[in-house]
C-alpha atoms as a PDB file:
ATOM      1  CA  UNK A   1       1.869-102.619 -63.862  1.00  0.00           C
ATOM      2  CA  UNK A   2       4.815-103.681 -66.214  1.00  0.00           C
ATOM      3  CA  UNK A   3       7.545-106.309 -65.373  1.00  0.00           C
ATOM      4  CA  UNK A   4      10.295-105.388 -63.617  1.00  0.00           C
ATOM      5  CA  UNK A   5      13.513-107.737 -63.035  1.00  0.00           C
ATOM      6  CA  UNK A   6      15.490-107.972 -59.693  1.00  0.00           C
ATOM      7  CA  UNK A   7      18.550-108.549 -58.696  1.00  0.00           C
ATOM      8  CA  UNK A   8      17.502-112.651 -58.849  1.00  0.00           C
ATOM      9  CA  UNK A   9      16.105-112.151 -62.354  1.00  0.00           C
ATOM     10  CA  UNK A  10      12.844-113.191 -61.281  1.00  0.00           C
ATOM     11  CA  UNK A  11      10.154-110.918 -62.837  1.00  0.00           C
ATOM     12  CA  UNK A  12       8.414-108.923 -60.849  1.00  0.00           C
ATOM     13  CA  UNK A  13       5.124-106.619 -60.791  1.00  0.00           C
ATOM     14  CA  UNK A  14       5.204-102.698 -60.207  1.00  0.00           C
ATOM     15  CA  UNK A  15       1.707-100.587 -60.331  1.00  0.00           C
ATOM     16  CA  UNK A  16       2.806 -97.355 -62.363  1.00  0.00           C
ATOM     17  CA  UNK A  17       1.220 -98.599 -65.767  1.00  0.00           C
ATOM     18  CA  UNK A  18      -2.301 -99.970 -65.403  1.00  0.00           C
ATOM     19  CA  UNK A  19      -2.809-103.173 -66.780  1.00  0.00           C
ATOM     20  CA  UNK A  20      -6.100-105.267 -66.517  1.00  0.00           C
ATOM     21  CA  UNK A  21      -6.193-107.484 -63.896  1.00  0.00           C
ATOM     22  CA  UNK A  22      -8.291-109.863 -65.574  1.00  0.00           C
ATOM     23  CA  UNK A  23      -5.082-110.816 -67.523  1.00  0.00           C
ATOM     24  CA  UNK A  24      -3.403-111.694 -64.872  1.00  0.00           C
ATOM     25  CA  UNK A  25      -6.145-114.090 -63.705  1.00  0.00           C
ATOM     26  CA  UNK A  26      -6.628-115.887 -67.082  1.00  0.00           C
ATOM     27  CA  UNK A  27      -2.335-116.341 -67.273  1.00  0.00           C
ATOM     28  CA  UNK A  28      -2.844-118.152 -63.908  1.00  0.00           C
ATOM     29  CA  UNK A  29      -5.901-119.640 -64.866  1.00  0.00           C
ATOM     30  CA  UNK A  30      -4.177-121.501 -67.692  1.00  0.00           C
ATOM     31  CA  UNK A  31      -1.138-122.756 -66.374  1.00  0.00           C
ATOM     32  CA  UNK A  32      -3.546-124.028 -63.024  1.00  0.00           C
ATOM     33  CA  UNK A  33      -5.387-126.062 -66.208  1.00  0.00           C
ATOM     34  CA  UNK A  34      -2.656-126.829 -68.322  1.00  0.00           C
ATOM     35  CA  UNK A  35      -4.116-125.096 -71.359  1.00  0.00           C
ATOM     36  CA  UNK A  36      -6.076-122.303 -73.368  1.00  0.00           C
ATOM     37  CA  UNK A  37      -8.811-124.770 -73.750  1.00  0.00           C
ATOM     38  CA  UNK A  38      -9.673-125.646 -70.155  1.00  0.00           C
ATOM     39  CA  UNK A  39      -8.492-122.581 -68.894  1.00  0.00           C
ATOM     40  CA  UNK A  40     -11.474-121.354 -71.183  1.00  0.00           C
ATOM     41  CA  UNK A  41     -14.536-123.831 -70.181  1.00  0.00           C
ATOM     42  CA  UNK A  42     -13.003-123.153 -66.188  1.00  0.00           C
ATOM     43  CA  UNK A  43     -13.491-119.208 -67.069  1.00  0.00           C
ATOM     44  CA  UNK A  44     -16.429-119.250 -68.836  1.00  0.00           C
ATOM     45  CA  UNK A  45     -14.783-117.741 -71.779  1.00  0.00           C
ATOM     46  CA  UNK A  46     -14.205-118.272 -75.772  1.00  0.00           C
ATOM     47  CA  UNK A  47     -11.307-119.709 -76.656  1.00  0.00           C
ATOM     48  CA  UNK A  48      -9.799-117.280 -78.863  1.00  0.00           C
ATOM     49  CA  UNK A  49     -10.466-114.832 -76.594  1.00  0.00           C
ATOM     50  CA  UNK A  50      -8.381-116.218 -74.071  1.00  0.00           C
ATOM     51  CA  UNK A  51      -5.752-116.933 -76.560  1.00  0.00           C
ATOM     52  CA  UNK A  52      -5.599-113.267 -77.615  1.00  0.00           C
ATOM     53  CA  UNK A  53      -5.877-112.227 -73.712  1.00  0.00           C
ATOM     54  CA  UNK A  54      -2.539-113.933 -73.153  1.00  0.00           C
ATOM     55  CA  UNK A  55      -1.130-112.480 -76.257  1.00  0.00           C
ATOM     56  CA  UNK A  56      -1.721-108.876 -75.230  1.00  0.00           C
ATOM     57  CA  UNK A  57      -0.086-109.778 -72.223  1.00  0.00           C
ATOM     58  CA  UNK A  58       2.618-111.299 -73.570  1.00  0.00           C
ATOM     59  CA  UNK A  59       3.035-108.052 -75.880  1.00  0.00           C
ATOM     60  CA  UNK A  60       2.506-105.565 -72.521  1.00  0.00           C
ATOM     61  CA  UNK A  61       5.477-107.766 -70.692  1.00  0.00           C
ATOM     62  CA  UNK A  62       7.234-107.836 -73.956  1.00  0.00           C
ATOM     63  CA  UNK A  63       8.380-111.706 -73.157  1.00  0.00           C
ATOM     64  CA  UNK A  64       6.510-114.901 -74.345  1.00  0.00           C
ATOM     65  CA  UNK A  65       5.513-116.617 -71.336  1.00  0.00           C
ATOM     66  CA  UNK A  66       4.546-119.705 -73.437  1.00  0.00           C
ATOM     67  CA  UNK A  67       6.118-122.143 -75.046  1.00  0.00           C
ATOM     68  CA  UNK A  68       3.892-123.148 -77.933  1.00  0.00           C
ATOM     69  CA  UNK A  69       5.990-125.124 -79.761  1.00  0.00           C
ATOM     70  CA  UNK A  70       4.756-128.573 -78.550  1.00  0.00           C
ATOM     71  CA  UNK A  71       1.407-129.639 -78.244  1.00  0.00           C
ATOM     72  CA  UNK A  72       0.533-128.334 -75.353  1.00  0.00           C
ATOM     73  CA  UNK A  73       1.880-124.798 -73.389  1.00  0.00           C
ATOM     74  CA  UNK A  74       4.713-125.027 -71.679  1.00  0.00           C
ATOM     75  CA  UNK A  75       5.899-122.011 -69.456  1.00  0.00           C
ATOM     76  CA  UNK A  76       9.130-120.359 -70.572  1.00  0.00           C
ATOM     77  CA  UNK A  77      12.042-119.141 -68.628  1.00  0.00           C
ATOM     78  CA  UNK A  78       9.739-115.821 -68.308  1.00  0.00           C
ATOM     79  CA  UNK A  79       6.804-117.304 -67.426  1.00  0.00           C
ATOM     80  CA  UNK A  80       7.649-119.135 -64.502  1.00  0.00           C
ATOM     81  CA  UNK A  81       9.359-116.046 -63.310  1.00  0.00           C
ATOM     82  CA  UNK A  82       5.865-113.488 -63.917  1.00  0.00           C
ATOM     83  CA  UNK A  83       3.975-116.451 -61.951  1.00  0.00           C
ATOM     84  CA  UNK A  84       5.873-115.641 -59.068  1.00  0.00           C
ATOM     85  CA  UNK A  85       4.184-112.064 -59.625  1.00  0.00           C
ATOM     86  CA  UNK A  86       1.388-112.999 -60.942  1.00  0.00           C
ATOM     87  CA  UNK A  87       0.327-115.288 -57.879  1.00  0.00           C
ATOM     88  CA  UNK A  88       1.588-112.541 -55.903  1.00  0.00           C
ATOM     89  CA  UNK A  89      -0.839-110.286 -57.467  1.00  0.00           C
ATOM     90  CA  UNK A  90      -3.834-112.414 -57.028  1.00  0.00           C
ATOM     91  CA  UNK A  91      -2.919-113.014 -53.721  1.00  0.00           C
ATOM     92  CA  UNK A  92      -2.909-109.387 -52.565  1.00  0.00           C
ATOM     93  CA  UNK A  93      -6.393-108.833 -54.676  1.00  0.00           C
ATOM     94  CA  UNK A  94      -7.712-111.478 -52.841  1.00  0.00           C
ATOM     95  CA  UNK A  95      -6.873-110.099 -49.689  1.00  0.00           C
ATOM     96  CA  UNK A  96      -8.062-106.765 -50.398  1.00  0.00           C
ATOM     97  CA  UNK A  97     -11.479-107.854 -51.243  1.00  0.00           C
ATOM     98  CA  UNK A  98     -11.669-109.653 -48.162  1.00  0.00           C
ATOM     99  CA  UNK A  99     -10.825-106.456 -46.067  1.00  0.00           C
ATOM    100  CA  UNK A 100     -12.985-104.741 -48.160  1.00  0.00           C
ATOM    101  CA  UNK A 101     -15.947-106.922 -47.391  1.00  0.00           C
ATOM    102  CA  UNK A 102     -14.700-107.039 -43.889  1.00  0.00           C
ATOM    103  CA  UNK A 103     -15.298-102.757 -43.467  1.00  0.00           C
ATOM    104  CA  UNK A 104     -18.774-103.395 -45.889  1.00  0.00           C
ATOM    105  CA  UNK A 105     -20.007-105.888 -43.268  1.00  0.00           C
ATOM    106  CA  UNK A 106     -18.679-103.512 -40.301  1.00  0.00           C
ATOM    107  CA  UNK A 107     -16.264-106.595 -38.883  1.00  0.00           C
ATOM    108  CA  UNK A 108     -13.429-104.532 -39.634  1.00  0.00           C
ATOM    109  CA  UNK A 109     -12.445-100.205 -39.841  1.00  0.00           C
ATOM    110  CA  UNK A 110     -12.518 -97.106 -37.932  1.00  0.00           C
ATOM    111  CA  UNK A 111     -14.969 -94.414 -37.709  1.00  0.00           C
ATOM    112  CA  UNK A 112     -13.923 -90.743 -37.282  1.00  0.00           C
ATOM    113  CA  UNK A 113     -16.037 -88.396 -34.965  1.00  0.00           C
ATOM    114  CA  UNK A 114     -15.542 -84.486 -34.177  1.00  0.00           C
ATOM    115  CA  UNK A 115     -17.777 -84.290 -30.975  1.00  0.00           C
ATOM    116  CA  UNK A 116     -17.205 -80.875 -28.429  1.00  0.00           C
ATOM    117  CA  UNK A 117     -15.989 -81.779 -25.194  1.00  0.00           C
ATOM    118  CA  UNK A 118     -19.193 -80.286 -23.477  1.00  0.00           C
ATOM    119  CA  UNK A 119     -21.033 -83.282 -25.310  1.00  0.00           C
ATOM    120  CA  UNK A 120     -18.813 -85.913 -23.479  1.00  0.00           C
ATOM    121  CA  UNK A 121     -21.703 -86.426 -21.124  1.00  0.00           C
ATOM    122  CA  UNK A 122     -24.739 -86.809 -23.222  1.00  0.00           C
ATOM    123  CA  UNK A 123     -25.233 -87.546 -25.773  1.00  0.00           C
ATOM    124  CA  UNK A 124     -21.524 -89.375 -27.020  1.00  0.00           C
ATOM    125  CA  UNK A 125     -21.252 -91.674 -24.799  1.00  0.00           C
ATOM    126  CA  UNK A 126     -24.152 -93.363 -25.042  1.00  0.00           C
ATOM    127  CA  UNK A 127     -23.968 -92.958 -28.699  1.00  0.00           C
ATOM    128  CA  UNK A 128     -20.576 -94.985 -28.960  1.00  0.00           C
ATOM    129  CA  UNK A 129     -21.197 -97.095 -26.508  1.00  0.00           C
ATOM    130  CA  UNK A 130     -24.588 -98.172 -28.861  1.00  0.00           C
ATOM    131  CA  UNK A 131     -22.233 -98.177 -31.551  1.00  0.00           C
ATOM    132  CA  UNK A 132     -19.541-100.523 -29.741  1.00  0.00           C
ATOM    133  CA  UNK A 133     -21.742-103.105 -28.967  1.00  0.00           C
ATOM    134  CA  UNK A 134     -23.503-103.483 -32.118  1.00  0.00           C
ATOM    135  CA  UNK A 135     -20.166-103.299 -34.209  1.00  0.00           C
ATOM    136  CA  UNK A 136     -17.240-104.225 -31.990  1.00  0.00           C
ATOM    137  CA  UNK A 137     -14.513-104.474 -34.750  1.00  0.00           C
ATOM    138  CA  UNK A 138     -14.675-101.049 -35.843  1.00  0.00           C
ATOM    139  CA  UNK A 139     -12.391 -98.497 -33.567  1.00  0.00           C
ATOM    140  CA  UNK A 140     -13.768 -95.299 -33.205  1.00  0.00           C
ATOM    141  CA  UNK A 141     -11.916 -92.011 -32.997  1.00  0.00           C
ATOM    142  CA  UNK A 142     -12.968 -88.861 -31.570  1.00  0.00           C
ATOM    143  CA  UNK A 143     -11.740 -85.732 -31.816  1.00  0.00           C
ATOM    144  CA  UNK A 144     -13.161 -82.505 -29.964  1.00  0.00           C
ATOM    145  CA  UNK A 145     -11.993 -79.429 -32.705  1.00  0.00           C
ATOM    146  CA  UNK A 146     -12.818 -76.850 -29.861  1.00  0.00           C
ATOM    147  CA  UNK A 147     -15.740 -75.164 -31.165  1.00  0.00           C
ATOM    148  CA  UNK A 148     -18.408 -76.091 -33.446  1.00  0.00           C
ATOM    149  CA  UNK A 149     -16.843 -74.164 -36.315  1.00  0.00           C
ATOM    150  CA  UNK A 150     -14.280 -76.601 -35.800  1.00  0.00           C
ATOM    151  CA  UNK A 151     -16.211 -79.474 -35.817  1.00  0.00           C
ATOM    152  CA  UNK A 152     -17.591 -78.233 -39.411  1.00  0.00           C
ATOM    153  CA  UNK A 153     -13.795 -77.935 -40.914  1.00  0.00           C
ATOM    154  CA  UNK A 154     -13.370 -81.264 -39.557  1.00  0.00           C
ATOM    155  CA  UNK A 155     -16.064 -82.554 -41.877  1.00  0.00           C
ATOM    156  CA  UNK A 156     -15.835 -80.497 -44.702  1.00  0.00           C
ATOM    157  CA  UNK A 157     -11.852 -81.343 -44.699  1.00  0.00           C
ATOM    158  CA  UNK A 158     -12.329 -84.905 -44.231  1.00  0.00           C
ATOM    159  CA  UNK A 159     -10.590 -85.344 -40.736  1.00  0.00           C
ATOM    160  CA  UNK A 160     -13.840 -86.754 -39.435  1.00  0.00           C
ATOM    161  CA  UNK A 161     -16.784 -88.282 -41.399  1.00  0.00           C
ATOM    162  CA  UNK A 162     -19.240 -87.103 -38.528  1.00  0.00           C
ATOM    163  CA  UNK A 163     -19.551 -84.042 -35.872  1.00  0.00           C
ATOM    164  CA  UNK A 164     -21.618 -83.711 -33.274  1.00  0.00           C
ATOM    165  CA  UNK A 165     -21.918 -80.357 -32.327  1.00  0.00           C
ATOM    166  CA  UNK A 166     -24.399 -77.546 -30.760  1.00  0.00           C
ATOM    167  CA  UNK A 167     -26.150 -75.604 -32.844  1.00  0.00           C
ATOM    168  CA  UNK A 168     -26.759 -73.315 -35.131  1.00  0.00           C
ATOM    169  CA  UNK A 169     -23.431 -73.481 -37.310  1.00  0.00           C
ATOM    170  CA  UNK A 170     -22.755 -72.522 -40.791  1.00  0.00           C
ATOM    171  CA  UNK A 171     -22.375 -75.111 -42.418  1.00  0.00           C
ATOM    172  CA  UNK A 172     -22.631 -75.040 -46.172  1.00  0.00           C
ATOM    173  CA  UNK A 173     -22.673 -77.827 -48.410  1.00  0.00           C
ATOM    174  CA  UNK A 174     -23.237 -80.416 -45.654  1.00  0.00           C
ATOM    175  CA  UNK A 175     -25.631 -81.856 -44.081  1.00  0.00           C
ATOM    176  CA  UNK A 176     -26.892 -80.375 -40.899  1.00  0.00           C
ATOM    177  CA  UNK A 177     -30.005 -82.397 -38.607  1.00  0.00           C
ATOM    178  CA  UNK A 178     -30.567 -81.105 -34.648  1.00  0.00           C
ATOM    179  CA  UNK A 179     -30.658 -84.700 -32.964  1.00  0.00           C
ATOM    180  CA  UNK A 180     -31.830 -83.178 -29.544  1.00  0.00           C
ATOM    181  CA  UNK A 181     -31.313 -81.056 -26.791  1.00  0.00           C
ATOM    182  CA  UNK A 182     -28.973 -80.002 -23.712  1.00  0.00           C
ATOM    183  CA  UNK A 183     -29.474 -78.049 -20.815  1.00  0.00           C
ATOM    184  CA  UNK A 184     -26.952 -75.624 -19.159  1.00  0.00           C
ATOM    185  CA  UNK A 185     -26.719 -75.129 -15.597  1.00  0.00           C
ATOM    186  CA  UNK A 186     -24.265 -72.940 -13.233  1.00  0.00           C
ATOM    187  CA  UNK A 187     -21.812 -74.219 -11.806  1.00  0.00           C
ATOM    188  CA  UNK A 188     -19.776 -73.046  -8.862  1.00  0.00           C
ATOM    189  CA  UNK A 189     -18.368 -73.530  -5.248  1.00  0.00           C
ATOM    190  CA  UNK A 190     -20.714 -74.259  -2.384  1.00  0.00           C
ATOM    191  CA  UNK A 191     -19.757 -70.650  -0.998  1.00  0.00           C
ATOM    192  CA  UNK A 192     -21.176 -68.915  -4.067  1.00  0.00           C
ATOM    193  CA  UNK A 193     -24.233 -71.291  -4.550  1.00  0.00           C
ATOM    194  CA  UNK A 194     -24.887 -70.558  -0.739  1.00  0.00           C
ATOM    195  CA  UNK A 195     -26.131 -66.582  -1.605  1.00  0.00           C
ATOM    196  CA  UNK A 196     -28.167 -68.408  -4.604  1.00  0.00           C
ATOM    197  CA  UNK A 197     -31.594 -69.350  -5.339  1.00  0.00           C
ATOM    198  CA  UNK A 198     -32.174 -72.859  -6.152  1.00  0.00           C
ATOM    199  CA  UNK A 199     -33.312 -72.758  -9.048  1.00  0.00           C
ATOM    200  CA  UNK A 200     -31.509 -69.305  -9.801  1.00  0.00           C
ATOM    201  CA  UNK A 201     -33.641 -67.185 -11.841  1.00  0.00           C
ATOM    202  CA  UNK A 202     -32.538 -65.631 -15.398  1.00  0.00           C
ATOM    203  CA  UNK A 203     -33.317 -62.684 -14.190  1.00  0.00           C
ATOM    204  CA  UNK A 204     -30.687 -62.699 -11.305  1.00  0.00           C
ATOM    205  CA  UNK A 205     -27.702 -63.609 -13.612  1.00  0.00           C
ATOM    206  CA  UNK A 206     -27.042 -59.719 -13.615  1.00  0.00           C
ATOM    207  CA  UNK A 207     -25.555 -60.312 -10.380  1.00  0.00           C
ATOM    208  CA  UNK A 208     -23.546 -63.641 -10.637  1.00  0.00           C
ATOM    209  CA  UNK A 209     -19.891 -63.262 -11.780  1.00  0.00           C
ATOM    210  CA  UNK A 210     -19.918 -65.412 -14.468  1.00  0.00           C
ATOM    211  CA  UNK A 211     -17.107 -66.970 -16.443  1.00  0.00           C
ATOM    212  CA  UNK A 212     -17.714 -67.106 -20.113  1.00  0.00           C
ATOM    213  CA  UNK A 213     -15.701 -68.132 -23.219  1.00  0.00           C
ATOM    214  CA  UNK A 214     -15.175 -65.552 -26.001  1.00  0.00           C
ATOM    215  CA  UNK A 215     -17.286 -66.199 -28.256  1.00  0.00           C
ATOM    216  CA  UNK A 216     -20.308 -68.417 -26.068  1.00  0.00           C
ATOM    217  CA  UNK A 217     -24.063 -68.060 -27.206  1.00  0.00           C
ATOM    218  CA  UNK A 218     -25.370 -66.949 -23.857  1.00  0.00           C
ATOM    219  CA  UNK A 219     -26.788 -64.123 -25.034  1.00  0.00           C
ATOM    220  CA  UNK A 220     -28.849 -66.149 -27.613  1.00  0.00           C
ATOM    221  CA  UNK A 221     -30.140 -68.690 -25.441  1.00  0.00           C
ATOM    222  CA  UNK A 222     -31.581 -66.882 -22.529  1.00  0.00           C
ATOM    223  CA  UNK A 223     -34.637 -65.097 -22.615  1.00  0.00           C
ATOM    224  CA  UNK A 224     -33.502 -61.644 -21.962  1.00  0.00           C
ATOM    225  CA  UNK A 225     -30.040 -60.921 -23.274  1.00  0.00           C
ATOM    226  CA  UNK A 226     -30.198 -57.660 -21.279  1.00  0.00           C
ATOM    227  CA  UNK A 227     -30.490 -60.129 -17.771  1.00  0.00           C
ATOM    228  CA  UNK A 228     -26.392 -60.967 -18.287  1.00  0.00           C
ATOM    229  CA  UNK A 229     -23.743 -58.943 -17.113  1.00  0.00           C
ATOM    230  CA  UNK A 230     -22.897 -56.196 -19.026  1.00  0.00           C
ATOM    231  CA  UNK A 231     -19.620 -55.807 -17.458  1.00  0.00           C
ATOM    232  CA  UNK A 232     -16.363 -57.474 -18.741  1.00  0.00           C
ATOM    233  CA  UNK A 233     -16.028 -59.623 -16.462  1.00  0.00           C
ATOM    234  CA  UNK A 234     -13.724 -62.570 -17.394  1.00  0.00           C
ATOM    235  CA  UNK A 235     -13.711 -64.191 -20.674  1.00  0.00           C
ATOM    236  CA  UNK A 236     -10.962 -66.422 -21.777  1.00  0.00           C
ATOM    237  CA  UNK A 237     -11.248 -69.051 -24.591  1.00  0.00           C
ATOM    238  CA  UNK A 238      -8.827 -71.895 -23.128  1.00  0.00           C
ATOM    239  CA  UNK A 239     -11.906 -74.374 -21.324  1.00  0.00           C
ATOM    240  CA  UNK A 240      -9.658 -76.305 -18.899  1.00  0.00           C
ATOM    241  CA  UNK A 241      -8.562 -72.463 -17.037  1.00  0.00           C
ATOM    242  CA  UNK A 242     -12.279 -71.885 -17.410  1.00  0.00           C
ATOM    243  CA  UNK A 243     -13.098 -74.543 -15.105  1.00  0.00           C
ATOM    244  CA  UNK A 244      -9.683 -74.294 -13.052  1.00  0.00           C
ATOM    245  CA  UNK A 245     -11.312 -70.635 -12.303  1.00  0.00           C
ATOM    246  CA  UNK A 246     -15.066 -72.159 -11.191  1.00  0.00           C
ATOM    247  CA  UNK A 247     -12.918 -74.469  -9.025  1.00  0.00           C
ATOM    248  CA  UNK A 248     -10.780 -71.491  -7.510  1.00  0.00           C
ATOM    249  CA  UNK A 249     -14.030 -69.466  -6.660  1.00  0.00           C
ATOM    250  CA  UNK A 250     -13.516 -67.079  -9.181  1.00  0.00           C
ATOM    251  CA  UNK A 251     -16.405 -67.167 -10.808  1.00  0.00           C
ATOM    252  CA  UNK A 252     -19.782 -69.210 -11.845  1.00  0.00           C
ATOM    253  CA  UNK A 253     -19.315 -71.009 -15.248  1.00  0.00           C
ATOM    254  CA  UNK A 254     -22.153 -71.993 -17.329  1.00  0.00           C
ATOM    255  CA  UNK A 255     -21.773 -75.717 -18.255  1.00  0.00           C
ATOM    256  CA  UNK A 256     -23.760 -78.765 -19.833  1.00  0.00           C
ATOM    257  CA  UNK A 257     -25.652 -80.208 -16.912  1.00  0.00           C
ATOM    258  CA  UNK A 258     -23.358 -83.378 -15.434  1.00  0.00           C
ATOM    259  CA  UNK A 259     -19.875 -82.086 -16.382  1.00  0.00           C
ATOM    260  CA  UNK A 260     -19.405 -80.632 -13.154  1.00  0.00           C
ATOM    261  CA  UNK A 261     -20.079 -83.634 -11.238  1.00  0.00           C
ATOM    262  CA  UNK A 262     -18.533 -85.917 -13.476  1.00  0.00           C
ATOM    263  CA  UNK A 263     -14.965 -83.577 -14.235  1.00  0.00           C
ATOM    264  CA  UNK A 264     -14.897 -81.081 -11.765  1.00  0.00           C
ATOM    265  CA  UNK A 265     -14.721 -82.435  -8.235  1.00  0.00           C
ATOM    266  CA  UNK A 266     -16.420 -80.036  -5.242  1.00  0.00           C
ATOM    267  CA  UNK A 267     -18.622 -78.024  -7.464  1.00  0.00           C
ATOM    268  CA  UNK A 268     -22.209 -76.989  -7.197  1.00  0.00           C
ATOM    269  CA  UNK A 269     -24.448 -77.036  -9.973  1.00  0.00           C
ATOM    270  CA  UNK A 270     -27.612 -74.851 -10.049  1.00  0.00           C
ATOM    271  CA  UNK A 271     -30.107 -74.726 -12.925  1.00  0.00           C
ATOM    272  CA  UNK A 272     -31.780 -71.766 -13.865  1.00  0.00           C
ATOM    273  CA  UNK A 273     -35.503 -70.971 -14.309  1.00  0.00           C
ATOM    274  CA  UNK A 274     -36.390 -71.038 -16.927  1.00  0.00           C
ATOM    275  CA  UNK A 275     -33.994 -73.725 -17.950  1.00  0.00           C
ATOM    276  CA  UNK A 276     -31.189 -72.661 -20.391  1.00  0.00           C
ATOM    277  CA  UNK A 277     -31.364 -74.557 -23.275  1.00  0.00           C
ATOM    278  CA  UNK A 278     -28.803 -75.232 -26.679  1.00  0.00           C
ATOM    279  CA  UNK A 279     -30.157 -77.584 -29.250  1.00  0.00           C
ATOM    280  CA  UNK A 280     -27.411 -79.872 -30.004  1.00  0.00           C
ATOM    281  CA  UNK A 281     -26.886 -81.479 -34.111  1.00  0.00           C
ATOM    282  CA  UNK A 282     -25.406 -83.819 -36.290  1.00  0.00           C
ATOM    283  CA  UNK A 283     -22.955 -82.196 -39.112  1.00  0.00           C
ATOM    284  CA  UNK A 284     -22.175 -85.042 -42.451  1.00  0.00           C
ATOM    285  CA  UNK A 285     -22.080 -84.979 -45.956  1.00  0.00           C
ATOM    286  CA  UNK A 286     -24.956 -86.736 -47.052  1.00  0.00           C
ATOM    287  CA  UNK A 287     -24.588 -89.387 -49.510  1.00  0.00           C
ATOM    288  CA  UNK A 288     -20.803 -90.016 -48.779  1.00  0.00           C
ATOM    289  CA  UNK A 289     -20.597 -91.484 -45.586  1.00  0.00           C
ATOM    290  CA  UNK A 290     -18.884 -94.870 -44.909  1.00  0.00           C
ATOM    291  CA  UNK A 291     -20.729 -98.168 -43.746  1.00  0.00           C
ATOM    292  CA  UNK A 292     -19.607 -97.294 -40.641  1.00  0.00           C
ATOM    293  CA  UNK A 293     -20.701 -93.709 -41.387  1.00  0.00           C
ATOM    294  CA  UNK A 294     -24.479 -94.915 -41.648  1.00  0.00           C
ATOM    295  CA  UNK A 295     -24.546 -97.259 -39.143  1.00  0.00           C
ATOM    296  CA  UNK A 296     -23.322 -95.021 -36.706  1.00  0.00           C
ATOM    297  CA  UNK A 297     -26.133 -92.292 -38.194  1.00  0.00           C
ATOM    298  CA  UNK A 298     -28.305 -94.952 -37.838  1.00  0.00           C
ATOM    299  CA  UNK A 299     -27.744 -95.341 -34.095  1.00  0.00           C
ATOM    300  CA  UNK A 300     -28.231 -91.944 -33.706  1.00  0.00           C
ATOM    301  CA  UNK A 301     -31.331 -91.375 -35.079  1.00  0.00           C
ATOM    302  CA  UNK A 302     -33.047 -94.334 -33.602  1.00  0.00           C
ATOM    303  CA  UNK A 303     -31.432 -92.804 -30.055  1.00  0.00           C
ATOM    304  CA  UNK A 304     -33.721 -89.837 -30.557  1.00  0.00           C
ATOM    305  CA  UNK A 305     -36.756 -91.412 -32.337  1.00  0.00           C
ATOM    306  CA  UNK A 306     -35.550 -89.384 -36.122  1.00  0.00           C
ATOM    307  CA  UNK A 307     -36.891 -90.235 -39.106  1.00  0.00           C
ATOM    308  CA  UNK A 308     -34.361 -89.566 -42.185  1.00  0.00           C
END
């Protein structure tokens, strides 16, 4: 901070030297009391101490702001100009804290969340919606990153203080906790669930043309890799032409349970037997989170019954 004239000659205050903002205080402090001496029992300060505070100030601004010439301190041309500033200064510090305080005591802030889409069922919303009624003055964002790769470079880069994600990701240097789980079912028109079992067993999935992503986990999560396809069938990694093709008959997509019926009018869903499970986690970085950060990890664990 160093004084800085305008056009109006009125000093004012710039932040590209530091400068202690306790020396702004006590200059305010004494011309609000009229004197060192006042200034000093009001601050709980020495005397001299004060006296020298304002000195070094006066030597940073290089201008007295003092008049000491009388018997008591009048302000000179300077000083009345840097209390312009200076009350300026206070002002904004005041404010500051009180926003500050405001984000402590979760009145006030936002919240960043990388959650995948196929979460948008359970468990996010009733996560946020938790969250939003305890603490209605913080806005949360969410962001779905596309995979859960992406929801770990959305943490470790900072673009969101939280992911929600299925697991098992690679995740190093953060913190990684499996909150619960969610069950996939198949999903498809009523003329392809017609030929199907209800439930449709693993061991049938052989024989259903089913529409996968790229790089999906089927293979891990079923209880014979060898019961899937082993033809190419049809892979693509954009989701929305995914669905688009379950809705066109194409094929039978493997989806959480409830997006179907909640995004993707006239589809069937059929679970499988056994049920096809993904354990689904939280991704953070522990120690660093935000008051929002652990209230919101708060909320989650007491959704699932965790203990931290």
């Amino acid at each position: 901070m160093r004084q800085d004239p305008n056009q109006n000659g009125v000093i004012g205050v710039t932040y590209g030297e530091a400068v202690d903002l306790r020396l702004v205080e006590y200059f305010v402090a004494v011309v609000d009391h009229g004197g060192i001496t006042k200034a000093a029992q009001a601050l709980y300060i020495a005397q001299p101490s004060l006296s020298q505070a304002i000195r070094n100030l006066e030597r940073y601004l290089g201008a007295d702001l003092f008049d000491r010439r009388g018997r008591g301190l009048e302000l000179t041309d300077a000083g009345r100009r840097f209390e312009v500033a200076a009350r300026r200064v206070m002002a904004d510090v005041e404010l500051a804290r009180a926003r500050v305080e405001e984000v402590r005591q979760l009145r006030d802030g936002r919240l960043q969340v990388a959650a995948l889409a196929g979460l948008t069922v359970e468990p996010v919303p009733a996560l946020v919606r938790r969250f939003a009624a305890a603490y209605p003055g913080v806005l949360v964002n969410l962001a779905d990153p596309g995979s859960p790769a992406g929801v770990v470079a959305a943490v470790r880069q900072g673009h969101a203080e939280l992911g929600i994600t299925t697991l098992p990701v690679r995740a190093e240097a953060l913190t990684v906790t499996q909150i619960g789980r969610q069950r996939l079912v198949l999903a498809m028109t009523p003329g392809l669930a017609a030929s199907l079992p209800d439930p449709v067993p693993q061991g049938l999935l052989a024989e259903v043309p089913l529409l996968r992503e790229p790089e999906d986990r089927l293979a891990e999560l079923v209880d014979d890799p060898a019961s899937l396809p082993s033809g190419p069938g049809i892979r693509t990694a954009n989701r929305q032409l995914l669905w688009e093709l379950a809705m066109a008959g194409a094929g039978v997509a493997v989806l959480p349970e409830g997006v179907a019926a909640l995004q993707l009018g006239g589809l069937v869903e059929r679970a499988t037997e056994p049920e096809i499970v993904q354990p689904v986690g939280m991704v953070y970085r522990e120690g660093q989170l935000s008051p929002a950060g652990e209230a919101f990890l708060g909320i989650v664990e007491d959704h699932f019954g965790l203990a931290r």
